[in-house]
C-alpha atoms as a PDB file:
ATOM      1  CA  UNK A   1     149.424  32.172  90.085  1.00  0.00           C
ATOM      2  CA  UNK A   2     147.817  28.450  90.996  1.00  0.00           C
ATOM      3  CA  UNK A   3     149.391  26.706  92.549  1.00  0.00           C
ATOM      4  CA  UNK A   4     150.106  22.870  92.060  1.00  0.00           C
ATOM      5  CA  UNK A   5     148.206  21.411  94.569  1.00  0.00           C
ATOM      6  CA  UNK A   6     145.300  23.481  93.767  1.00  0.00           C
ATOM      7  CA  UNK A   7     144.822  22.510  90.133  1.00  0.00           C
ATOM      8  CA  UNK A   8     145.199  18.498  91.879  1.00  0.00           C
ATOM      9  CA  UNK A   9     142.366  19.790  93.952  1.00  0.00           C
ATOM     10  CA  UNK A  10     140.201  20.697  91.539  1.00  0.00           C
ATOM     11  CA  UNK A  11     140.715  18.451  88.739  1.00  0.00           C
ATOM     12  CA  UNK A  12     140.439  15.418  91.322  1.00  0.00           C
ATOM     13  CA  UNK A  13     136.764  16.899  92.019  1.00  0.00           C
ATOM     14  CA  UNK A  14     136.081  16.784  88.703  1.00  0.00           C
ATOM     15  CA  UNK A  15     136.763  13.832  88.095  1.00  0.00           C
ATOM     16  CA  UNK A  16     135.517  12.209  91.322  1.00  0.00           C
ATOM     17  CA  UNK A  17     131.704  13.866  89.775  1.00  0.00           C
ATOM     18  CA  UNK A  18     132.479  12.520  86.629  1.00  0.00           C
ATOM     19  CA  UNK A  19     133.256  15.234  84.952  1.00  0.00           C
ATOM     20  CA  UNK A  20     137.183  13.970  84.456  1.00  0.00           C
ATOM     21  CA  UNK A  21     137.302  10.647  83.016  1.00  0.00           C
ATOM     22  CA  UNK A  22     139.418   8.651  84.896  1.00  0.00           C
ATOM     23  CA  UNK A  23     141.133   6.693  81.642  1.00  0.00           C
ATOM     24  CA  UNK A  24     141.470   8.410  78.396  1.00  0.00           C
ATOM     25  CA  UNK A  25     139.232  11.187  77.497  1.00  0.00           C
ATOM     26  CA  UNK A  26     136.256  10.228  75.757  1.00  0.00           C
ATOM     27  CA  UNK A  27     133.485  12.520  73.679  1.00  0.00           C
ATOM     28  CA  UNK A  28     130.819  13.950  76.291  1.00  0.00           C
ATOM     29  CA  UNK A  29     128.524  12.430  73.211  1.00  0.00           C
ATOM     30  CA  UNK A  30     129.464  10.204  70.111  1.00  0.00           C
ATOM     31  CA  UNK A  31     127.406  12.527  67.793  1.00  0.00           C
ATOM     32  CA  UNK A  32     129.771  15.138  68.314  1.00  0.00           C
ATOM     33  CA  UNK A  33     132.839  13.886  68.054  1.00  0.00           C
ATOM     34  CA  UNK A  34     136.436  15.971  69.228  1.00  0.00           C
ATOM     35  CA  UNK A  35     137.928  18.460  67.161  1.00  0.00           C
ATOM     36  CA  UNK A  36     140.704  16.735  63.943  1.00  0.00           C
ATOM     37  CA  UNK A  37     142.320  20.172  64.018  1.00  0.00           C
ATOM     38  CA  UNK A  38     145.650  19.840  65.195  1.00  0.00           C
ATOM     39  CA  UNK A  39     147.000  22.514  67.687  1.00  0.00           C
ATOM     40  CA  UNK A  40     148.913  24.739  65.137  1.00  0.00           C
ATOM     41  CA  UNK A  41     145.679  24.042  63.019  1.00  0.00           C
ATOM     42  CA  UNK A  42     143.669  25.305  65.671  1.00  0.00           C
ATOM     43  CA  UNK A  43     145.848  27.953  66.319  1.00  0.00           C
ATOM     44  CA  UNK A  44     146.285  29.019  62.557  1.00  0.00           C
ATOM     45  CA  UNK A  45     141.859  29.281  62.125  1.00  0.00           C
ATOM     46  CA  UNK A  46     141.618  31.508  65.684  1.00  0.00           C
ATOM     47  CA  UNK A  47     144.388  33.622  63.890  1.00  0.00           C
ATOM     48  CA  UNK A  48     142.594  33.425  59.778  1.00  0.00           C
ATOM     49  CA  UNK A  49     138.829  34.400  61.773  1.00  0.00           C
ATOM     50  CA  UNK A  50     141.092  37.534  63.602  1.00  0.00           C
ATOM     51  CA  UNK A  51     142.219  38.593  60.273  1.00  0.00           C
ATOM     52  CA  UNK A  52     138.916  39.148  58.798  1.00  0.00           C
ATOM     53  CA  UNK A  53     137.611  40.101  61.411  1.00  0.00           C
ATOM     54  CA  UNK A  54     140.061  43.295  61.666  1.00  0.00           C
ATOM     55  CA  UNK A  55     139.458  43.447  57.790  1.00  0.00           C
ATOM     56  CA  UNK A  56     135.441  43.931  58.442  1.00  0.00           C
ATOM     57  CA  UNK A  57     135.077  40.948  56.268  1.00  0.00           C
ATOM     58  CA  UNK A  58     133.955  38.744  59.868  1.00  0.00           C
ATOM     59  CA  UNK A  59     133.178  34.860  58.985  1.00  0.00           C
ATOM     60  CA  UNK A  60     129.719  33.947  59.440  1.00  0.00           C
ATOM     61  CA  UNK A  61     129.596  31.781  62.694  1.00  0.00           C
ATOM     62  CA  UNK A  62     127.435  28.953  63.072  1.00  0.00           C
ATOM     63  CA  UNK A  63     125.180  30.192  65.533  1.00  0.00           C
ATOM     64  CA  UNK A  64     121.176  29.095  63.927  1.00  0.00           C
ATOM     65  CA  UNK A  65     119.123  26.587  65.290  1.00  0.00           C
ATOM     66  CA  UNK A  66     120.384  23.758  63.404  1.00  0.00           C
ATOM     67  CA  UNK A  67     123.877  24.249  64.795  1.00  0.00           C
ATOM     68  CA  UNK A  68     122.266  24.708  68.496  1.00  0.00           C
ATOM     69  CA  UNK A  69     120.348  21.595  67.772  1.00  0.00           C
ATOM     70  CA  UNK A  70     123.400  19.769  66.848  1.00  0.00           C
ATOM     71  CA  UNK A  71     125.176  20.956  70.082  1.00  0.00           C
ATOM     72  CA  UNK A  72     122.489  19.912  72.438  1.00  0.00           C
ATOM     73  CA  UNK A  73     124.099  16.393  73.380  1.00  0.00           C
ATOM     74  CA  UNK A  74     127.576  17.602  73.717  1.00  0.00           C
ATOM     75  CA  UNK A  75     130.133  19.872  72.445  1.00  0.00           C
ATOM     76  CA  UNK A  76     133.531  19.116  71.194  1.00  0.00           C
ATOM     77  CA  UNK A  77     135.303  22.821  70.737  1.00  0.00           C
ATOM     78  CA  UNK A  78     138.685  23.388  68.850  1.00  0.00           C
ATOM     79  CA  UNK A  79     140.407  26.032  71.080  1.00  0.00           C
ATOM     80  CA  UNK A  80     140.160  26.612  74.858  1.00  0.00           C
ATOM     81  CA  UNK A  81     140.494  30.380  75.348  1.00  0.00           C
ATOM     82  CA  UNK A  82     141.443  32.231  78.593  1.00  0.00           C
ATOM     83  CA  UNK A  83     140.756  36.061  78.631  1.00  0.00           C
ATOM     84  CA  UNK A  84     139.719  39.124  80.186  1.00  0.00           C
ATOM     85  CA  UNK A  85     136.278  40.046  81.109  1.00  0.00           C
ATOM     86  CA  UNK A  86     136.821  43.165  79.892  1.00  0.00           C
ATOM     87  CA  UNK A  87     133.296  43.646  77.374  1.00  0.00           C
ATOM     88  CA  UNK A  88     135.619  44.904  74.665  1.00  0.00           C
ATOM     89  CA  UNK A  89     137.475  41.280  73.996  1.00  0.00           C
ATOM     90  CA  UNK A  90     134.706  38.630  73.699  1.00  0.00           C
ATOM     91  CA  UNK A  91     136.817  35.889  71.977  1.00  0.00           C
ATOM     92  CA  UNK A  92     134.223  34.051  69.688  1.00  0.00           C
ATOM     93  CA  UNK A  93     133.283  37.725  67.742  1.00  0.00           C
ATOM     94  CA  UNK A  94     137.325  38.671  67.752  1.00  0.00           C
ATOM     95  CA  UNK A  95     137.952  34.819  66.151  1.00  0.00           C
ATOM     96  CA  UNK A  96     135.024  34.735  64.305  1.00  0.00           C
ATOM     97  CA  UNK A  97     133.788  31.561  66.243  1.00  0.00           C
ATOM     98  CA  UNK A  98     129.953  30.419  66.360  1.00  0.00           C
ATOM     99  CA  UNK A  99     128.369  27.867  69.167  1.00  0.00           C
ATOM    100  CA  UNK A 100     130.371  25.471  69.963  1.00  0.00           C
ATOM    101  CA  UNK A 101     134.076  26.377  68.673  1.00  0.00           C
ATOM    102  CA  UNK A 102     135.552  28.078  71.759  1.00  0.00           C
ATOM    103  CA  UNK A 103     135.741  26.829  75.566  1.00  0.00           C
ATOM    104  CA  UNK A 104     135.921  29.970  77.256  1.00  0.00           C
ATOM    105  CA  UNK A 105     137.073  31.394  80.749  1.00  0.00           C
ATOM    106  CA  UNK A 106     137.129  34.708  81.570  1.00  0.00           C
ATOM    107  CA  UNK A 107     138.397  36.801  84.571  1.00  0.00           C
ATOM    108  CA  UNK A 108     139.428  40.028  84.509  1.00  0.00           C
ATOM    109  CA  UNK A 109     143.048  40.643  83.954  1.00  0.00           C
ATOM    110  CA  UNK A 110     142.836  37.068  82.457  1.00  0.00           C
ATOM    111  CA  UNK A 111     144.390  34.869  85.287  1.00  0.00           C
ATOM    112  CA  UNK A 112     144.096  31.285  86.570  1.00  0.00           C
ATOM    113  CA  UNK A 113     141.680  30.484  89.640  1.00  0.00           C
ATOM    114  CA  UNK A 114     141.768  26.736  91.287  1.00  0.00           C
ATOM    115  CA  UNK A 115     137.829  26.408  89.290  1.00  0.00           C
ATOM    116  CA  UNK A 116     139.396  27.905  85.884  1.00  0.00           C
ATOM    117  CA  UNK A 117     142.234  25.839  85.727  1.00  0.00           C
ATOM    118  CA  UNK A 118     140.022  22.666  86.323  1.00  0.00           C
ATOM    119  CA  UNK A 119     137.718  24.007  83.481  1.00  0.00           C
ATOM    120  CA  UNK A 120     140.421  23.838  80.913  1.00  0.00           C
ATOM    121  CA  UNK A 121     141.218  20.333  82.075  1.00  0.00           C
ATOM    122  CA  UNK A 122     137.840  19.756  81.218  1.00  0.00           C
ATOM    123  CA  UNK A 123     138.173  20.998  78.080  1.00  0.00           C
ATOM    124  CA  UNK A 124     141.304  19.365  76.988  1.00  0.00           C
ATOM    125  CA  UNK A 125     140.637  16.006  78.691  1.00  0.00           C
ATOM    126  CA  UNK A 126     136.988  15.566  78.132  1.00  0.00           C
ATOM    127  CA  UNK A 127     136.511  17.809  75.345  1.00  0.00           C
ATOM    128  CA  UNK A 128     139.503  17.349  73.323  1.00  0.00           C
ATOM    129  CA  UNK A 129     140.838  20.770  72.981  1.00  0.00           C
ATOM    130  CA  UNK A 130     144.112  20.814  71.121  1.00  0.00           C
ATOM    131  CA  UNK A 131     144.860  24.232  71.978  1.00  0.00           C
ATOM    132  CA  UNK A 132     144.386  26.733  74.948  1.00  0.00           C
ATOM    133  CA  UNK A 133     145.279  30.724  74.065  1.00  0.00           C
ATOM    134  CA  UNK A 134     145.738  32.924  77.254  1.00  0.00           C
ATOM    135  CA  UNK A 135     144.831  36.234  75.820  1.00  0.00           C
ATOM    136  CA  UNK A 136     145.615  39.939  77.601  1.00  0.00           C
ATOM    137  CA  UNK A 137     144.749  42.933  75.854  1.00  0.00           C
ATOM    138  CA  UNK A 138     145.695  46.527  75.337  1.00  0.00           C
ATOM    139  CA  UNK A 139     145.300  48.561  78.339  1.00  0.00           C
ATOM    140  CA  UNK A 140     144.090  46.089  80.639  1.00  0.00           C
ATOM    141  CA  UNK A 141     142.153  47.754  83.578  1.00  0.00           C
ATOM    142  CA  UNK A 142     142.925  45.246  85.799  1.00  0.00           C
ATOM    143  CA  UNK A 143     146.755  44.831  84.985  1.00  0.00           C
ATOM    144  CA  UNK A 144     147.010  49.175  85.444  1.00  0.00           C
ATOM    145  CA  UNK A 145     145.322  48.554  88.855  1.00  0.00           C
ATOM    146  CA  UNK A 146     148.129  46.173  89.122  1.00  0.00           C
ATOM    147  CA  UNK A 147     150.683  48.620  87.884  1.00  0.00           C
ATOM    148  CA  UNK A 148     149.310  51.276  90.114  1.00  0.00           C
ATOM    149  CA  UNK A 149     149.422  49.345  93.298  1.00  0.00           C
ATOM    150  CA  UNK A 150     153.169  47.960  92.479  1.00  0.00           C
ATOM    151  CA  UNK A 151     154.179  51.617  91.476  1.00  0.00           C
ATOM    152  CA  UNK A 152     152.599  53.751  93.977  1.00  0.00           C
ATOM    153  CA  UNK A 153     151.026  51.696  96.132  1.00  0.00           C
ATOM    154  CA  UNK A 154     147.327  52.256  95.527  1.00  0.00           C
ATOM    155  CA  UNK A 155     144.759  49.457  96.506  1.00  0.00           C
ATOM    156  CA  UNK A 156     141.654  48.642  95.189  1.00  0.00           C
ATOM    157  CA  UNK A 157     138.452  47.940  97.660  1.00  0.00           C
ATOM    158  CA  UNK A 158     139.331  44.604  99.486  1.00  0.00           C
ATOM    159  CA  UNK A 159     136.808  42.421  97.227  1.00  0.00           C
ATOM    160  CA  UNK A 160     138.953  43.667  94.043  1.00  0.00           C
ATOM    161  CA  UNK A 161     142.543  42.581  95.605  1.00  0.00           C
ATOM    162  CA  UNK A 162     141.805  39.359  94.702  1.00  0.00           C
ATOM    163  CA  UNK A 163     141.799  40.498  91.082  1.00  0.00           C
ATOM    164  CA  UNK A 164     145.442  42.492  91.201  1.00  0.00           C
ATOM    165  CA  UNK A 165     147.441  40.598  93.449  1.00  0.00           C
ATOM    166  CA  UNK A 166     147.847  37.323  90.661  1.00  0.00           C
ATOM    167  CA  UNK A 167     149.296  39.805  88.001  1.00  0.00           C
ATOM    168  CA  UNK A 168     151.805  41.987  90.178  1.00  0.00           C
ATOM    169  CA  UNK A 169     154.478  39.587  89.770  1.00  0.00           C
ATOM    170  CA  UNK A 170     153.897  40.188  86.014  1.00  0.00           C
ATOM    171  CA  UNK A 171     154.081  43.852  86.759  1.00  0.00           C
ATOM    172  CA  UNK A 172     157.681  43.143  89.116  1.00  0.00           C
ATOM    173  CA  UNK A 173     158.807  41.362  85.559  1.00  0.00           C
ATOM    174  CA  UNK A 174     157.716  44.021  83.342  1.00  0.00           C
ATOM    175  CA  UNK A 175     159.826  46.772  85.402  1.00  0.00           C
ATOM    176  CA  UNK A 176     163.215  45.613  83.736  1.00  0.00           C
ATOM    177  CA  UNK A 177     161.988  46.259  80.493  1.00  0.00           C
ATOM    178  CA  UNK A 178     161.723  48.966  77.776  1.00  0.00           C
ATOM    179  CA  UNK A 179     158.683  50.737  76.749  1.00  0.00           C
ATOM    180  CA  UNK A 180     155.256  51.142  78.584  1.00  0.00           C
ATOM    181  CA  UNK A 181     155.221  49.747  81.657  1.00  0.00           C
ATOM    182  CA  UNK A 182     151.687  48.744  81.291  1.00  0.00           C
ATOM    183  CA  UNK A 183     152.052  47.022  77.691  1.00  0.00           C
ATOM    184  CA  UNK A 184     154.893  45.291  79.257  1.00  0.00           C
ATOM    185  CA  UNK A 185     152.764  44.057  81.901  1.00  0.00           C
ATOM    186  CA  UNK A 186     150.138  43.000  79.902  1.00  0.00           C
ATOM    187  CA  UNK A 187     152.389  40.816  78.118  1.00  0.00           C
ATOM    188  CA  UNK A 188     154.030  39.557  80.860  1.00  0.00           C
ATOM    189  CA  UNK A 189     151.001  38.156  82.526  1.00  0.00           C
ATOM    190  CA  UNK A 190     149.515  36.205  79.630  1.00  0.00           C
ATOM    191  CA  UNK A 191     153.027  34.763  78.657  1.00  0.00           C
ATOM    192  CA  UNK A 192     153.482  33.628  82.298  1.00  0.00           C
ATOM    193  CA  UNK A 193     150.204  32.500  82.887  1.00  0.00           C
ATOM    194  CA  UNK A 194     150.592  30.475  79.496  1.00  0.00           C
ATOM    195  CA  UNK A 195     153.649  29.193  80.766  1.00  0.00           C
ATOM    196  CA  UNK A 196     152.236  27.782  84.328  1.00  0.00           C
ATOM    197  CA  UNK A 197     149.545  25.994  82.111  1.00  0.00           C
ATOM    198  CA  UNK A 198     152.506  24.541  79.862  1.00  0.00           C
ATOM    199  CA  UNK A 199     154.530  23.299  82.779  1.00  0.00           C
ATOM    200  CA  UNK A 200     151.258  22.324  85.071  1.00  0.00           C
ATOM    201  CA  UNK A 201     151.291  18.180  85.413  1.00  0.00           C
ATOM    202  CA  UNK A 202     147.442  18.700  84.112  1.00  0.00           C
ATOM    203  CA  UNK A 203     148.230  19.773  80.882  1.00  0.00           C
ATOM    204  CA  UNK A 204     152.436  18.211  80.806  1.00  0.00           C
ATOM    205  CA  UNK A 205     151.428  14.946  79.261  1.00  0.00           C
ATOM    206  CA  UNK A 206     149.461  16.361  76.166  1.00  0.00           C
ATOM    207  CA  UNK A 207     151.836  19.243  75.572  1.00  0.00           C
ATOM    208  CA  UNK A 208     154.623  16.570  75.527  1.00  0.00           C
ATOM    209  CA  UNK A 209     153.561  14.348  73.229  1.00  0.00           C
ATOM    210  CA  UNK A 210     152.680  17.583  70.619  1.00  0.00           C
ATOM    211  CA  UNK A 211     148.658  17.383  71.308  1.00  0.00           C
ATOM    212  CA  UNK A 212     148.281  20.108  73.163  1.00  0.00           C
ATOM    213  CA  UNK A 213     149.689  23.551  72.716  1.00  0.00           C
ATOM    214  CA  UNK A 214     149.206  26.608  74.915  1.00  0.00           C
ATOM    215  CA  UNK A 215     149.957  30.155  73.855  1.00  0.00           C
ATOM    216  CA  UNK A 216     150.343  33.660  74.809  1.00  0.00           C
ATOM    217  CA  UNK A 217     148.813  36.601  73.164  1.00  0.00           C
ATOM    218  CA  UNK A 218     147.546  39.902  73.227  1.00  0.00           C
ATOM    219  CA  UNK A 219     144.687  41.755  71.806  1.00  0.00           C
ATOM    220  CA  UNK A 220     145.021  45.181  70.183  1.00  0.00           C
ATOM    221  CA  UNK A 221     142.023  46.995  71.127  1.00  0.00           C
ATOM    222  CA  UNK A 222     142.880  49.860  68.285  1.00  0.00           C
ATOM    223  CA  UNK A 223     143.544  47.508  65.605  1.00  0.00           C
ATOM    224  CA  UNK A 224     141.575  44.774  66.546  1.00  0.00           C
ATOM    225  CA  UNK A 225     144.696  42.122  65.917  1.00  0.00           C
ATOM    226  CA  UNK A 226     145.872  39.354  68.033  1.00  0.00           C
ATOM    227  CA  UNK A 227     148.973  38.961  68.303  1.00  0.00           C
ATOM    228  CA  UNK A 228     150.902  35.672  69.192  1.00  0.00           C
ATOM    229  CA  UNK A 229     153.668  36.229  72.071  1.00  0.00           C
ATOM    230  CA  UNK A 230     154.738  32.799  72.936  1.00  0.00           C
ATOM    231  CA  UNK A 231     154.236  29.210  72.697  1.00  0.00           C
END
């Protein structure tokens, strides 16, 4: 998990390059100005473009070259999304989002570095984000790598660590409950990394005052549904 003075870290060097405005948040570019979705609004069109999608009736997404010409001065997205690398969960075709909609990070097993944590700053701050969705899926490779080295003690090469050792407290969690332990997990580490976001002094303010919300979820990869957890 990040820790406090980490995220202080990295948004400070964001906004010491001017990425981070130091006052209120301003549009990267008046032309495109920030999102008027509200955060259960934002919320409820990730959710309507999941639907069809899982009904094979996907939204066509603005993705032609008058929408990339429009984006070319500045972008001002209605969701932040953090997810899994995992090539079966790319966010904008599961939400039926074009250029422009979605401020993405992904690592695998869909946890928070210092550098990802400063990106959704970005996106909130800057950008004007209203919502951020931490999304796990369905048999998460890197959460059973997780489950394997909690249960048995199996490690991955040294370079992969890194990528397990953020989600086996979610695994520790996930042992006290019914059902699959991996499911479990799965669920455990996007609710808790949702909840570190929530509580982080980056993102306190907006959540307070009702314009920002940050979720859970989890991504069926049979069904294709998303499925809100918490927040």
């Amino acid at each position: 998990m990040i820790s406090r003075r980490a995220l202080f870290a990295a948004t400070a060097c964001l906004t010491c390059a001017g990425m981070l405005p130091a006052g209120p948040a301003r549009a990267a570019d008046s032309s495109v100005p920030h999102t008027s979705l509200s955060p259960d609004q934002a919320l409820a069109r990730l959710l309507e473009g999941n639907s069809r999608f899982v009904a094979d009736s996907p939204m066509a997404p603005a993705i032609d070259s008058h929408r990339r010409h429009d984006l070319a001065g500045g972008q001002g997205p209605f969701a932040a999304l953090v997810g899994c690398a995992d090539s079966r969960t790319p966010p904008e075709a599961l939400c039926g989002a074009g250029l422009g909609d979605i401020f993405t990070t992904r690592v695998a097993g869909n946890t928070m570095t210092a550098p990802a944590v400063a990106s959704l700053a970005y996106s909130v701050k800057a950008l004007g984000a209203p919502l951020i969705m931490v999304m796990g899926h369905e048999r998460c490779g890197a959460v059973a790598a997780a489950v394997e080295f909690v249960t048995k003690g199996t490690r991955l090469p040294s370079p992969m660590m890194a990528m397990v050792e953020p989600i086996v407290p979610a695994v520790r969690a996930a042992r006290h409950l019914q059902g699959d332990l991996l499911d479990n997990a799965v669920r455990e580490n996007a609710k808790a990394v949702a909840k570190a976001l929530r509580e982080n002094a980056a993102f306190r303010p907006e959540v307070a005052n009702h314009r920002l919300r940050v979720v859970a979820a989890r991504y069926d990869l049979d069904d294709g549904k998303i499925e809100v957890l918490a927040g």
